[in-house]
PDB file of N, CA and C in Angstrom:
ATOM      1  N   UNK A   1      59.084 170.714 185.558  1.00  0.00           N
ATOM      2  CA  UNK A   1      58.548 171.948 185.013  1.00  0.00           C
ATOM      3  C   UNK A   1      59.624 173.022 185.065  1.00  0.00           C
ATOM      4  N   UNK A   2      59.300 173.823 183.788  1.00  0.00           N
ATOM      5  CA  UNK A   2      60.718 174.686 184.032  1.00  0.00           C
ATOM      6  C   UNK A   2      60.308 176.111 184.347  1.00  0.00           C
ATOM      7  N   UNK A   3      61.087 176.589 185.530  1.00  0.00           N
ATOM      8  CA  UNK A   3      60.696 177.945 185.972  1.00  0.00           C
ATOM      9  C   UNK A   3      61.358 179.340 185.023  1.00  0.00           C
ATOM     10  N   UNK A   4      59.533 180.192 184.773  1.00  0.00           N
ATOM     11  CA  UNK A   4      60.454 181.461 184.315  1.00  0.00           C
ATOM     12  C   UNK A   4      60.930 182.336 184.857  1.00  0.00           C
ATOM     13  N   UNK A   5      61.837 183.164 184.949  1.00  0.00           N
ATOM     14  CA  UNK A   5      62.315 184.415 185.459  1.00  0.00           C
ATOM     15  C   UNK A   5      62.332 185.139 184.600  1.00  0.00           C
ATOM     16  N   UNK A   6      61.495 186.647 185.118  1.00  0.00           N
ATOM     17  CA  UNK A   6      62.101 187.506 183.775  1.00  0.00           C
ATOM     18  C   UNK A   6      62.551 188.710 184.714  1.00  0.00           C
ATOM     19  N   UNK A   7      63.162 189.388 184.484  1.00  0.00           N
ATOM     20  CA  UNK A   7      64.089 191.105 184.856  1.00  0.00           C
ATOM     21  C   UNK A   7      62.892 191.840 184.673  1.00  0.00           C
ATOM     22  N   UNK A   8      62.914 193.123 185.545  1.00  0.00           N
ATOM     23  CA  UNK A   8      61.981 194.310 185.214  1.00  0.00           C
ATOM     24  C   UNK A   8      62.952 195.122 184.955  1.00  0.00           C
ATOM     25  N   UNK A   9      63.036 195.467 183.434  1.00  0.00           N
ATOM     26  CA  UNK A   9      63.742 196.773 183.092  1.00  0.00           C
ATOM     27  C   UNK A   9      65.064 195.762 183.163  1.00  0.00           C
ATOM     28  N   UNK A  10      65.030 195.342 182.128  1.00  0.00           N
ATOM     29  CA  UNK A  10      66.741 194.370 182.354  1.00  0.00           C
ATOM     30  C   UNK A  10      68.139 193.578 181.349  1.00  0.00           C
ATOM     31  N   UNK A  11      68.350 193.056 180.963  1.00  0.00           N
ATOM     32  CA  UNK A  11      69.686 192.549 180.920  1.00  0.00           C
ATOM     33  C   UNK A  11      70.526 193.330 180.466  1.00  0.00           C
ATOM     34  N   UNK A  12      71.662 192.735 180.529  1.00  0.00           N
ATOM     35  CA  UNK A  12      72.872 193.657 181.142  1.00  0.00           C
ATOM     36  C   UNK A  12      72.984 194.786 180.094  1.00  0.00           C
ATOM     37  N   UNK A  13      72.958 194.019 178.484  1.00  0.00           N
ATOM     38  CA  UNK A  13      73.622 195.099 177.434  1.00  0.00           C
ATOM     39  C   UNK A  13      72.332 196.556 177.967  1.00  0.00           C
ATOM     40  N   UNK A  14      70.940 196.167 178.323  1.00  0.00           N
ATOM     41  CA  UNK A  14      69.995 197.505 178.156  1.00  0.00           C
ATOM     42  C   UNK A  14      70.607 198.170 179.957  1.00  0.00           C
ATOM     43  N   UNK A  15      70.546 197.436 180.771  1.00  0.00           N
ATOM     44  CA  UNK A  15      71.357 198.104 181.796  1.00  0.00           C
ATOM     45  C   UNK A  15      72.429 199.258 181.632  1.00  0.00           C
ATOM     46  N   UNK A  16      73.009 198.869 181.159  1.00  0.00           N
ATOM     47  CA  UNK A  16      74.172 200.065 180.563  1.00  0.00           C
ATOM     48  C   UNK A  16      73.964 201.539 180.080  1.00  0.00           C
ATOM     49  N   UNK A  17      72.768 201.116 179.025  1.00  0.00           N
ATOM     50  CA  UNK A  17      71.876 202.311 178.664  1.00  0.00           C
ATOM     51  C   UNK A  17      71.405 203.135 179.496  1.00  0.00           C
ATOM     52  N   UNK A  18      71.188 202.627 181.359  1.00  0.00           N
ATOM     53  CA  UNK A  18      70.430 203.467 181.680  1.00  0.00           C
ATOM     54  C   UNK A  18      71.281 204.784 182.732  1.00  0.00           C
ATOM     55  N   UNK A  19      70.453 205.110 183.096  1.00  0.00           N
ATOM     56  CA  UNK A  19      71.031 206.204 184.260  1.00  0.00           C
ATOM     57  C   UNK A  19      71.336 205.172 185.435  1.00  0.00           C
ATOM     58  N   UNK A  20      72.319 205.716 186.085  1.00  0.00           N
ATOM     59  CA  UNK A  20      72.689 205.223 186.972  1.00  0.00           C
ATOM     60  C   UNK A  20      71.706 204.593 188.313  1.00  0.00           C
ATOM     61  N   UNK A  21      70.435 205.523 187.979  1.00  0.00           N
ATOM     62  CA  UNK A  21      69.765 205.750 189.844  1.00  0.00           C
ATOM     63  C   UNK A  21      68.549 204.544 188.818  1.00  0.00           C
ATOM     64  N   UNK A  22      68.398 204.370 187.525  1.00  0.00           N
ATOM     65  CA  UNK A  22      67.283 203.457 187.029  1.00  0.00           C
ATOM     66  C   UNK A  22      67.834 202.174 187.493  1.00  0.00           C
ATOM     67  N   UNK A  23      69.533 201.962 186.736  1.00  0.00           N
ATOM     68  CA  UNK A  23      70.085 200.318 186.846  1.00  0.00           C
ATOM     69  C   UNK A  23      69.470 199.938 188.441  1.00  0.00           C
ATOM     70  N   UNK A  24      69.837 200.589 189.364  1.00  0.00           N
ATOM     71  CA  UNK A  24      69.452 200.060 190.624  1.00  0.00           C
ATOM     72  C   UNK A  24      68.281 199.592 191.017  1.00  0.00           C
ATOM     73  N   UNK A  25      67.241 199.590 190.140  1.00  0.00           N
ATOM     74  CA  UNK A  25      66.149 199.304 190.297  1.00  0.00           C
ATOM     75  C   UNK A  25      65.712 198.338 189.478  1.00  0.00           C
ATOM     76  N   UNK A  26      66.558 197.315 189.187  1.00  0.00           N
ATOM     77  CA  UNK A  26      66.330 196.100 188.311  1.00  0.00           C
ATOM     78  C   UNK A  26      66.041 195.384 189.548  1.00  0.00           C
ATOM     79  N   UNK A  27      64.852 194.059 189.184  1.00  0.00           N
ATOM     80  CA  UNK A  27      64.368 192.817 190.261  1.00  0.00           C
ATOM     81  C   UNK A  27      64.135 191.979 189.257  1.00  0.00           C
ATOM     82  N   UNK A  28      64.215 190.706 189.836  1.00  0.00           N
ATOM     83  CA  UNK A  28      63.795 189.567 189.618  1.00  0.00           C
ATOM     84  C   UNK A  28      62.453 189.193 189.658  1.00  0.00           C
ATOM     85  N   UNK A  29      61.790 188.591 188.512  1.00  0.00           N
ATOM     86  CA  UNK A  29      60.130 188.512 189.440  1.00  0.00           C
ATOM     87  C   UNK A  29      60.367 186.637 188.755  1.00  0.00           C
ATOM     88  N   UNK A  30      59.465 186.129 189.758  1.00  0.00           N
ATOM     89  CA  UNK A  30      59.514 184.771 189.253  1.00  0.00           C
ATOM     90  C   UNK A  30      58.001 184.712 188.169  1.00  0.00           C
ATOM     91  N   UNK A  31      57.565 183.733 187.797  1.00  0.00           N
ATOM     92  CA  UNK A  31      56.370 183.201 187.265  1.00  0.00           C
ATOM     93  C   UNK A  31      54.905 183.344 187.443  1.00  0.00           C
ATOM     94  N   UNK A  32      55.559 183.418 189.288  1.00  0.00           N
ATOM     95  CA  UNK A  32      54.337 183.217 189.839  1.00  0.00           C
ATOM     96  C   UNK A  32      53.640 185.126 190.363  1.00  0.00           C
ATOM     97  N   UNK A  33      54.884 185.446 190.063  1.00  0.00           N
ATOM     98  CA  UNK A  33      54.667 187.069 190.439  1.00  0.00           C
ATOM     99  C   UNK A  33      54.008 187.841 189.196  1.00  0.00           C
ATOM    100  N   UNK A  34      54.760 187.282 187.819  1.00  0.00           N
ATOM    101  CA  UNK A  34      54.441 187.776 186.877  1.00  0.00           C
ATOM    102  C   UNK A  34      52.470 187.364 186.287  1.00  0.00           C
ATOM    103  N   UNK A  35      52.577 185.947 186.910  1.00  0.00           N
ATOM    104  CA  UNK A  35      50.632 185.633 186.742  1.00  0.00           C
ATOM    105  C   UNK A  35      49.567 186.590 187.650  1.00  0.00           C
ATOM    106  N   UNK A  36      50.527 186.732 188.565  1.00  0.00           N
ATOM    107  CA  UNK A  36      49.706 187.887 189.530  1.00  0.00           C
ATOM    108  C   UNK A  36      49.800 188.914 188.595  1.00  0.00           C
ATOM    109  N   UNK A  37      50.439 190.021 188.342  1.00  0.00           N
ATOM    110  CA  UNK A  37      50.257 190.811 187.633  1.00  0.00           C
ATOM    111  C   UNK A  37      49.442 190.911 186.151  1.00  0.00           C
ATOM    112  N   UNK A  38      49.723 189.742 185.468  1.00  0.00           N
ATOM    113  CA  UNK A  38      48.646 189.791 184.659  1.00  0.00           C
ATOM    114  C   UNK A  38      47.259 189.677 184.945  1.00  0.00           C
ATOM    115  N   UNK A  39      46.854 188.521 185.875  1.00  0.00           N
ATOM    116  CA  UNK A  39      45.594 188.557 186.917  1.00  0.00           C
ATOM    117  C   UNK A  39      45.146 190.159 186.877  1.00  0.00           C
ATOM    118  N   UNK A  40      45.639 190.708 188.116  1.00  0.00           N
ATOM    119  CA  UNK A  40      45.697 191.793 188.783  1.00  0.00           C
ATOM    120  C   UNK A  40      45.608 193.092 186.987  1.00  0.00           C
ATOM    121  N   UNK A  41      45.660 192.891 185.846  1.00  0.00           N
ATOM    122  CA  UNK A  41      45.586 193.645 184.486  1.00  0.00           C
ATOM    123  C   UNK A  41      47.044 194.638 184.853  1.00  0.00           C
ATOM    124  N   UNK A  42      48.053 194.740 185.862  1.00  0.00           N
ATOM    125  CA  UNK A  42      49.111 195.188 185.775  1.00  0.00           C
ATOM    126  C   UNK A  42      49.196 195.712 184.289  1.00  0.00           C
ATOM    127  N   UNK A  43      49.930 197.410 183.473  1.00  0.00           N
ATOM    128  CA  UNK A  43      49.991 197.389 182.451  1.00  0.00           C
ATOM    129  C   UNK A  43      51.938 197.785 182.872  1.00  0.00           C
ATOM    130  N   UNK A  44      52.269 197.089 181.700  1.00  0.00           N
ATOM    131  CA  UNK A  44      53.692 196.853 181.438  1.00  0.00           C
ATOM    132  C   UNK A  44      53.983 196.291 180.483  1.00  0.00           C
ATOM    133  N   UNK A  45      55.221 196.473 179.899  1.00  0.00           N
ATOM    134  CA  UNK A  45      55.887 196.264 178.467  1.00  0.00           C
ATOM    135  C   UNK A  45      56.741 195.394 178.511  1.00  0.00           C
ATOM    136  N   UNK A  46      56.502 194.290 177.803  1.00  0.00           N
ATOM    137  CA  UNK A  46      57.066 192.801 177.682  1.00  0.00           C
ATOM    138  C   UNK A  46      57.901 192.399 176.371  1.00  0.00           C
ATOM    139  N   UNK A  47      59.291 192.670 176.771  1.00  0.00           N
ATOM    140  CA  UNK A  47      60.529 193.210 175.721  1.00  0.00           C
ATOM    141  C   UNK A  47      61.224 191.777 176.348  1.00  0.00           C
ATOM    142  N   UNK A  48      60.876 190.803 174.871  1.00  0.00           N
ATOM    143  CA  UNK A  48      61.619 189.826 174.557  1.00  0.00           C
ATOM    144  C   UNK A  48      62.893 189.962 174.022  1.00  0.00           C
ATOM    145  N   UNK A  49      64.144 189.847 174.509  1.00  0.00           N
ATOM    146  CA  UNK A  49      65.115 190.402 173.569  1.00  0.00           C
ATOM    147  C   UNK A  49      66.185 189.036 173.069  1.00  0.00           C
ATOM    148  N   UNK A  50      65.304 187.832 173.121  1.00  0.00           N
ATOM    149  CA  UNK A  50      66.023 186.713 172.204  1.00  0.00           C
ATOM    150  C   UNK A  50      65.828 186.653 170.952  1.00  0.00           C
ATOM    151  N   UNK A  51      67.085 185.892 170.096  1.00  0.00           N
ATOM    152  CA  UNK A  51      66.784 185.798 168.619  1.00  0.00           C
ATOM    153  C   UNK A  51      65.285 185.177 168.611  1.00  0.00           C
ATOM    154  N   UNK A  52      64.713 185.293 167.033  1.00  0.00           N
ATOM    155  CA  UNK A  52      63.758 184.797 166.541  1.00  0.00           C
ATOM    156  C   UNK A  52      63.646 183.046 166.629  1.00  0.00           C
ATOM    157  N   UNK A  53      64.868 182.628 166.296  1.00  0.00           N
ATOM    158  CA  UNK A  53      65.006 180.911 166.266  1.00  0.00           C
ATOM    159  C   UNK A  53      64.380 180.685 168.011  1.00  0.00           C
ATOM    160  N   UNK A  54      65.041 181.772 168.480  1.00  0.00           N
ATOM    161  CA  UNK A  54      64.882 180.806 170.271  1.00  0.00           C
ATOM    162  C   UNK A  54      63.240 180.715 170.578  1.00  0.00           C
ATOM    163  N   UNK A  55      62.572 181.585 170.061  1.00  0.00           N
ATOM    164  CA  UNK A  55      61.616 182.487 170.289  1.00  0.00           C
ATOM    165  C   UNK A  55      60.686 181.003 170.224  1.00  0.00           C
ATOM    166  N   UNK A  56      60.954 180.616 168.740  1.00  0.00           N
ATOM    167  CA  UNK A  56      60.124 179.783 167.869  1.00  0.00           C
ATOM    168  C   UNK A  56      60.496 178.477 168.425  1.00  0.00           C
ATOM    169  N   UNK A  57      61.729 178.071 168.805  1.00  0.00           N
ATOM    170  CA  UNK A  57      61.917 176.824 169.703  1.00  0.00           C
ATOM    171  C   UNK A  57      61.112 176.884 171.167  1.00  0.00           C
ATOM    172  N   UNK A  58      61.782 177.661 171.579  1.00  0.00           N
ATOM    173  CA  UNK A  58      60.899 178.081 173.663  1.00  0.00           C
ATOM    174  C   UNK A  58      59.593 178.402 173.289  1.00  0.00           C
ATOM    175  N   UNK A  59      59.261 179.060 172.361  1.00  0.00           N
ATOM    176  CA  UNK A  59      57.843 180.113 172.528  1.00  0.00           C
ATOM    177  C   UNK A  59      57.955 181.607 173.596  1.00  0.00           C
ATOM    178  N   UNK A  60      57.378 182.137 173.793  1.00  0.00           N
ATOM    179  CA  UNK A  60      56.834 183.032 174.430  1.00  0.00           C
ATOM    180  C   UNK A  60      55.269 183.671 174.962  1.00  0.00           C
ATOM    181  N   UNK A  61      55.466 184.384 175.476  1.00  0.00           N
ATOM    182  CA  UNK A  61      53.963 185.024 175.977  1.00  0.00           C
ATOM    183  C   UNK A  61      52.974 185.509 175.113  1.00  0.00           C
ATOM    184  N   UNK A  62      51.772 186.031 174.902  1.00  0.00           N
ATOM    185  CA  UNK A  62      50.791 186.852 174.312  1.00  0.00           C
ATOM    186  C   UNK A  62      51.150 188.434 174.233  1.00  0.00           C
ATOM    187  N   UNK A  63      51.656 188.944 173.781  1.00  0.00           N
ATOM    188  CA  UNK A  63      51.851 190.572 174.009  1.00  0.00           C
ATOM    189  C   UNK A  63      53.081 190.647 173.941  1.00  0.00           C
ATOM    190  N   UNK A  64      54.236 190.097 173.792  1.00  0.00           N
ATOM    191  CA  UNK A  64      55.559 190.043 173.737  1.00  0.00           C
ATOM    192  C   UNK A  64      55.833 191.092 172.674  1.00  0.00           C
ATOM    193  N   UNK A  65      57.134 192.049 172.844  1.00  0.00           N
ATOM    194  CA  UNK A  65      57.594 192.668 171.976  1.00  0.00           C
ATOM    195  C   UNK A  65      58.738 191.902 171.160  1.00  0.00           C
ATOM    196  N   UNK A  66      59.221 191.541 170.144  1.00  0.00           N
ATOM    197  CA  UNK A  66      60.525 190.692 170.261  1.00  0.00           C
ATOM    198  C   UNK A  66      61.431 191.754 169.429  1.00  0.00           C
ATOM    199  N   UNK A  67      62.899 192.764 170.321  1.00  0.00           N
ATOM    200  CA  UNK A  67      63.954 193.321 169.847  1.00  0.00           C
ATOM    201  C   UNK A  67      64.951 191.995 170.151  1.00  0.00           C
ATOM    202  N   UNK A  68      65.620 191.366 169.194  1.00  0.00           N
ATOM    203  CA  UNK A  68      66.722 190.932 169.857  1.00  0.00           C
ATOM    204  C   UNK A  68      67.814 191.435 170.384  1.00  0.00           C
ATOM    205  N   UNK A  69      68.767 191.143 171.349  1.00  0.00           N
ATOM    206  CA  UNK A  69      69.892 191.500 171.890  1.00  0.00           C
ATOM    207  C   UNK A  69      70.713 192.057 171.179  1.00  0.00           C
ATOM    208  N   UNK A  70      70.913 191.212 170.222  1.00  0.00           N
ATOM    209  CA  UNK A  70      71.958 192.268 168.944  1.00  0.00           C
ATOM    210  C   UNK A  70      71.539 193.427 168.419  1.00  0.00           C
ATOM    211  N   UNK A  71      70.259 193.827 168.132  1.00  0.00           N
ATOM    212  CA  UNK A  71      69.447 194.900 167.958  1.00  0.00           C
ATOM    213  C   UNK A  71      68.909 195.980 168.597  1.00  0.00           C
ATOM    214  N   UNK A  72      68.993 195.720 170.068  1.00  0.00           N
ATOM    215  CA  UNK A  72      68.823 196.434 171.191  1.00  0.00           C
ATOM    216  C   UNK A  72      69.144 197.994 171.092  1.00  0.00           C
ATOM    217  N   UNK A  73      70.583 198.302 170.841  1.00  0.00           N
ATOM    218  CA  UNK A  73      71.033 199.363 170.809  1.00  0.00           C
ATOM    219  C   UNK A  73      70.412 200.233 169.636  1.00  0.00           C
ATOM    220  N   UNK A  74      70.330 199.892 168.462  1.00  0.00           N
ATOM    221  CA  UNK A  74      69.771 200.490 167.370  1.00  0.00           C
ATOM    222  C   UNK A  74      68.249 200.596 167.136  1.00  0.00           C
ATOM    223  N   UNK A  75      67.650 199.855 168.340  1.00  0.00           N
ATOM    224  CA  UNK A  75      66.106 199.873 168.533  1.00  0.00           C
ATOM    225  C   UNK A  75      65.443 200.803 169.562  1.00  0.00           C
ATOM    226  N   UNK A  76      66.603 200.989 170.648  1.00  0.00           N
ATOM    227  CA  UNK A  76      65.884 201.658 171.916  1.00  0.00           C
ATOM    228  C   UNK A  76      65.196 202.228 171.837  1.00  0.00           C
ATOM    229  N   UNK A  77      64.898 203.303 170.832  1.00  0.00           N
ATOM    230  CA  UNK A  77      63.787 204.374 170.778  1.00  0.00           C
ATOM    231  C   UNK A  77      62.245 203.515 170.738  1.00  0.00           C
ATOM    232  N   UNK A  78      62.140 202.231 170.442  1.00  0.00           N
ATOM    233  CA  UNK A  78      61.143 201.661 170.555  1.00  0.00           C
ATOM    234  C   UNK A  78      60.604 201.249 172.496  1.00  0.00           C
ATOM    235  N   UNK A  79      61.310 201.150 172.536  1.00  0.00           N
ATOM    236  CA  UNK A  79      60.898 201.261 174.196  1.00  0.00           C
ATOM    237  C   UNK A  79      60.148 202.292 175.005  1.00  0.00           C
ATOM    238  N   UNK A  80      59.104 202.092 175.673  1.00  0.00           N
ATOM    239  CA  UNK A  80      58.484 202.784 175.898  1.00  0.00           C
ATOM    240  C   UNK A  80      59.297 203.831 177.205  1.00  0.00           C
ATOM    241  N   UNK A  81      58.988 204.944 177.740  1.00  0.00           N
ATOM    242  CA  UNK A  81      60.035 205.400 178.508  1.00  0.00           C
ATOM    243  C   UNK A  81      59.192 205.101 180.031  1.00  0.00           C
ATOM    244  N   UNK A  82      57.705 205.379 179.484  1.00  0.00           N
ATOM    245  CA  UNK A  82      56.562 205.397 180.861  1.00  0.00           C
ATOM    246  C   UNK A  82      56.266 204.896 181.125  1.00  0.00           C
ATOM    247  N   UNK A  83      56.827 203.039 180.766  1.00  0.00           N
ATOM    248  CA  UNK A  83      56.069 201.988 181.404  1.00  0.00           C
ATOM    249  C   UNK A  83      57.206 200.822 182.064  1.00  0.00           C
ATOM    250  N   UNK A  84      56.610 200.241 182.681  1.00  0.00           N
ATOM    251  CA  UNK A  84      57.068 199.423 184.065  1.00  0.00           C
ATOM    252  C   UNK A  84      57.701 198.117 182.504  1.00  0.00           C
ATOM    253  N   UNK A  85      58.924 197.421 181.958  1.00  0.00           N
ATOM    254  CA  UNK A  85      59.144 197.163 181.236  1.00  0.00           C
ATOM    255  C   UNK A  85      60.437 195.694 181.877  1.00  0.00           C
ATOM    256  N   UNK A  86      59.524 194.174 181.691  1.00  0.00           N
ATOM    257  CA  UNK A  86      59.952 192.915 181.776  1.00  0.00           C
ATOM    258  C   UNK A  86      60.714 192.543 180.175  1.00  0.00           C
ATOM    259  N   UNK A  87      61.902 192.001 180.626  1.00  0.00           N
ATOM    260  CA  UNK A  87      62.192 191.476 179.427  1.00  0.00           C
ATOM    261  C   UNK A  87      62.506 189.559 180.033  1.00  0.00           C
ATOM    262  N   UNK A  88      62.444 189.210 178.912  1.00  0.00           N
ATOM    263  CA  UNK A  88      62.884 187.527 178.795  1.00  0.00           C
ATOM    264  C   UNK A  88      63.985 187.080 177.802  1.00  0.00           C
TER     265      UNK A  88
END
């Protein structure tokens, strides 16, 4: 079985974007953290930022936003600023 990991508030190119005192506050959550939170109705913003092909090969979640990585920079304003925000 293959384990997911996703970043809260994360990979590197959106890291860059942020303020200094935000980057520090990137974590790891595993699978099993992220089912708790959905359980638990946790609200947070689920920013897929792989191409479309990967998307459609792997799949993804229910509620997924999908910016890809290459698009990131010219999209940010789509990001929400007030919410707790996982990417994959």
């Amino acid at each position: 079985m293959r384990r997911l990991f996703l970043k809260v508030f994360a990979g590197s190119s959106l890291l860059s974007m942020l303020p200094a005192q935000q980057s520090s506050q990137v974590k790891k959550i595993s699978a099993e953290e992220l089912k708790k939170m959905i359980d638990e109705k946790k609200q947070f913003f689920f920013l897929d930022v792989r191409e479309p092909k990967e998307i459609e090969e792997l799949g993804t979640m229910k509620g997924y936003v999908n910016i890809p990585l290459s698009q990131l920079e010219s999209r940010f304003k789509e990001i929400p600023r007030d919410a707790l925000v996982l990417t994959a």
